[in-house]
C-alpha atoms as a PDB file:
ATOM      1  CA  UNK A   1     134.799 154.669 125.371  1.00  0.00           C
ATOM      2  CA  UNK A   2     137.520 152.513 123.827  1.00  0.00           C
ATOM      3  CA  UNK A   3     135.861 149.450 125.353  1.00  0.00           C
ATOM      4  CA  UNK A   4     132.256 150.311 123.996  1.00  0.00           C
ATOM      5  CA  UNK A   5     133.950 151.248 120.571  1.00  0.00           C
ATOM      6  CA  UNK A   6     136.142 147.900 120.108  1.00  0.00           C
ATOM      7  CA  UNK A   7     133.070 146.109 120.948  1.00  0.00           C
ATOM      8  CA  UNK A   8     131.225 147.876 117.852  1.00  0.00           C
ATOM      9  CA  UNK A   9     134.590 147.130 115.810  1.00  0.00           C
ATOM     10  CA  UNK A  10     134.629 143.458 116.141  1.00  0.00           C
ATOM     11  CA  UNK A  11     130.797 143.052 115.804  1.00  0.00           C
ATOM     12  CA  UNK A  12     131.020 144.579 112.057  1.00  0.00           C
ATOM     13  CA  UNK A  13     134.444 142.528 111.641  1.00  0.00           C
ATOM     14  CA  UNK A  14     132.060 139.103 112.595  1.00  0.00           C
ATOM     15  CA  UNK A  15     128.928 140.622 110.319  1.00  0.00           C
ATOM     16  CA  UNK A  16     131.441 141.271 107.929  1.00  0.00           C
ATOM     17  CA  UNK A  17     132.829 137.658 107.689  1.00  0.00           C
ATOM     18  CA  UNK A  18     129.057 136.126 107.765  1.00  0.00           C
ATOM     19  CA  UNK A  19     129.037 137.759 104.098  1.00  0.00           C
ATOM     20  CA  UNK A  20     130.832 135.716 102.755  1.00  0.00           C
ATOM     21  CA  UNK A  21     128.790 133.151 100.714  1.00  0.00           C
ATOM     22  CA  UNK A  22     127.951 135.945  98.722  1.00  0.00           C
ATOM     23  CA  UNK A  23     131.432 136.135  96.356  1.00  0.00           C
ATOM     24  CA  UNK A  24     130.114 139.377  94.712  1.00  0.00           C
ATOM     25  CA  UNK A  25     128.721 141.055  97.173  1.00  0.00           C
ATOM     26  CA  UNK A  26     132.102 139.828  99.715  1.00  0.00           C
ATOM     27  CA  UNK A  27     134.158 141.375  96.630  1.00  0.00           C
ATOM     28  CA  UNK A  28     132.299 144.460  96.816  1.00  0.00           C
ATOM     29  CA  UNK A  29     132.228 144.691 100.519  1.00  0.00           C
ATOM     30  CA  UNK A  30     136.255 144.401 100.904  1.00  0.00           C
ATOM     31  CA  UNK A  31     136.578 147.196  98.171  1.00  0.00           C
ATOM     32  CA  UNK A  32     133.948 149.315 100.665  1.00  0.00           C
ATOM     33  CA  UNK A  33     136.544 148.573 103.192  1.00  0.00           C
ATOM     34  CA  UNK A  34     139.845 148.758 101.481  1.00  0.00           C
ATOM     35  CA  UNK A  35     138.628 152.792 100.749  1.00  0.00           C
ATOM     36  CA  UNK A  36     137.825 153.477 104.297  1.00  0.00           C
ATOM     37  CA  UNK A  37     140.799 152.435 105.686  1.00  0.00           C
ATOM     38  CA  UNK A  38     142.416 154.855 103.020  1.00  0.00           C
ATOM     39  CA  UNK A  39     140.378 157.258 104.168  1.00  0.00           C
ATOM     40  CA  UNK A  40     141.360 156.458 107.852  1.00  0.00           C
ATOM     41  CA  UNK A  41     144.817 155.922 107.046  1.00  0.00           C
ATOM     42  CA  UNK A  42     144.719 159.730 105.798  1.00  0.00           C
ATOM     43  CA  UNK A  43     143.077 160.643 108.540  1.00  0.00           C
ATOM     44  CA  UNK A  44     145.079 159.802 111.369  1.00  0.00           C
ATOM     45  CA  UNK A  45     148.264 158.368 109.662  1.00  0.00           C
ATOM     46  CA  UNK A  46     150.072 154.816 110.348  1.00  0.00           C
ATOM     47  CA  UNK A  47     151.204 155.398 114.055  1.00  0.00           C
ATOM     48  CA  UNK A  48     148.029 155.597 116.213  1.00  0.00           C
ATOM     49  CA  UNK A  49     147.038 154.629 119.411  1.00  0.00           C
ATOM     50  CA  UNK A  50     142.947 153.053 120.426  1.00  0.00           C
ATOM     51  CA  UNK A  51     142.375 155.807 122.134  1.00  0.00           C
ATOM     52  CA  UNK A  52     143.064 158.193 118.812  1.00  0.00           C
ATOM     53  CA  UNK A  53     141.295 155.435 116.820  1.00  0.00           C
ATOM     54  CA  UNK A  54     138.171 155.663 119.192  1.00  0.00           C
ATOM     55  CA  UNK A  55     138.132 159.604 118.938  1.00  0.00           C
ATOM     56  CA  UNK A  56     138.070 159.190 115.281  1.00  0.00           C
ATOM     57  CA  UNK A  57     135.124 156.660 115.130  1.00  0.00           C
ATOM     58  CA  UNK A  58     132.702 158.967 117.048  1.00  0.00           C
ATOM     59  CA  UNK A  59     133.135 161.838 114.223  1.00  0.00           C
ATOM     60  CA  UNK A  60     132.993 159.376 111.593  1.00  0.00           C
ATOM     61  CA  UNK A  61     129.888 158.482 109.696  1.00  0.00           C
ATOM     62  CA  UNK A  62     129.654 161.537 107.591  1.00  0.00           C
ATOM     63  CA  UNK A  63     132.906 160.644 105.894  1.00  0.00           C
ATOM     64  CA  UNK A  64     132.222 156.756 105.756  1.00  0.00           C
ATOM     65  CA  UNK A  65     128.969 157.393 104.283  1.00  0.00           C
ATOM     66  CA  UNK A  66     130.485 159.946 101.557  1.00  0.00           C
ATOM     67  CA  UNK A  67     132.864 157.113 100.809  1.00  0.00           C
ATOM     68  CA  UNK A  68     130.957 154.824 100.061  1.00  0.00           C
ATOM     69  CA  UNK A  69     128.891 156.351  98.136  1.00  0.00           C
ATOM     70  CA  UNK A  70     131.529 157.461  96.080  1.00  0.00           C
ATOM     71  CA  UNK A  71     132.773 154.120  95.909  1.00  0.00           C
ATOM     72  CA  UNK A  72     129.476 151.973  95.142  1.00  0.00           C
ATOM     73  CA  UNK A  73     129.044 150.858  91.663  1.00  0.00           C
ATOM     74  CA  UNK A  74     125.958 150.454  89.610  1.00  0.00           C
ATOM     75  CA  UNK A  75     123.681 147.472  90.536  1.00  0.00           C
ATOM     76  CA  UNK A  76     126.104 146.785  93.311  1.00  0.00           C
ATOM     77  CA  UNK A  77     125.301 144.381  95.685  1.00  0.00           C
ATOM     78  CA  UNK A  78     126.980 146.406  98.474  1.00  0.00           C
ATOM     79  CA  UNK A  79     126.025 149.980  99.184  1.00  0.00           C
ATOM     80  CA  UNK A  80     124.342 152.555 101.105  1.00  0.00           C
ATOM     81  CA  UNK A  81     122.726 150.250 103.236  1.00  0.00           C
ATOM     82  CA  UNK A  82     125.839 148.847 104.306  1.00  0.00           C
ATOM     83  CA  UNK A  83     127.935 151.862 105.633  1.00  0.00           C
ATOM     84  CA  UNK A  84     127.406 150.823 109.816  1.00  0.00           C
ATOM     85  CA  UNK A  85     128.970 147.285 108.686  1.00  0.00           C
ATOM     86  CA  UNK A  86     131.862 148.627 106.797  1.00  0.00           C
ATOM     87  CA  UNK A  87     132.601 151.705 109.231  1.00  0.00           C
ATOM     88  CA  UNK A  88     132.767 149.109 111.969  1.00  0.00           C
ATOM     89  CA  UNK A  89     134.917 146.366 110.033  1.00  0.00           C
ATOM     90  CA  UNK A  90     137.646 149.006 108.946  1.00  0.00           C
ATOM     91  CA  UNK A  91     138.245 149.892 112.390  1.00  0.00           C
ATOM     92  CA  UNK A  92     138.515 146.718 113.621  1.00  0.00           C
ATOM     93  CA  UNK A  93     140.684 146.028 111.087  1.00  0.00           C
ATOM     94  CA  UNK A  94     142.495 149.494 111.688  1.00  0.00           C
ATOM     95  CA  UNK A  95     142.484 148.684 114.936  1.00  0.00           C
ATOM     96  CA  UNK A  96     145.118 145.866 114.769  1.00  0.00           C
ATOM     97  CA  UNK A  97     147.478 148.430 113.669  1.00  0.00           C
ATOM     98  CA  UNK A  98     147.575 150.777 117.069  1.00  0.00           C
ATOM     99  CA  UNK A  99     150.628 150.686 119.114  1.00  0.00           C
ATOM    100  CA  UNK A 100     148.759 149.692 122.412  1.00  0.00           C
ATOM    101  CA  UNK A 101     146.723 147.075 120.251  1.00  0.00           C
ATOM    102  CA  UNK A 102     146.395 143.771 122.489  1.00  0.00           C
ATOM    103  CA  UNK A 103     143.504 141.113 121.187  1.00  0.00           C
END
């Protein structure tokens, strides 16, 4: 599970990076990520392990989605359409923070 999830993780971290010659829409992007790991951080707090990060990714797309669309501007660049790239950047992002993290 924590294998299969990590794997997920770092492929939105690399789609996430190949948006970059896009400032705007890079700007927009981080912001989309920035409020997920809010949300995260809320969720399950600063001291977490992969295995409580992994749990939390399974339940998660409801919540990602509602944030960003709470969080997408008008004629954004980055929206909707985008939640599977930022869910999976923010917790591979997250995941750097868990106290069993190793690279």
């Amino acid at each position: 599970m924590i294998d299969a999830a990590r794997y997920q993780w770092e492929e939105g971290r690399r789609r996430l990076e190949s948006e970059s010659r896009d400032a705007a829409r890079a700007r927009q992007l981080a912001d989309l990520l920035e409020a997920v790991q809010d949300e995260l951080r809320r969720r399950i707090g600063q001291r977490f392990t992969l295995a409580e990060l992994a749990r939390a990714y399974e339940g998660s797309e409801e919540w990602v989605r509602d944030v960003v669309i709470r969080m997408t501007h008008p004629r954004a660049r980055a929206g909707i359409r985008d939640t599977t790239l930022v869910q999976d950047a923010a917790f591979a992002q997250y995941a750097r923070g868990a106290t069993d993290y190793r690279p």
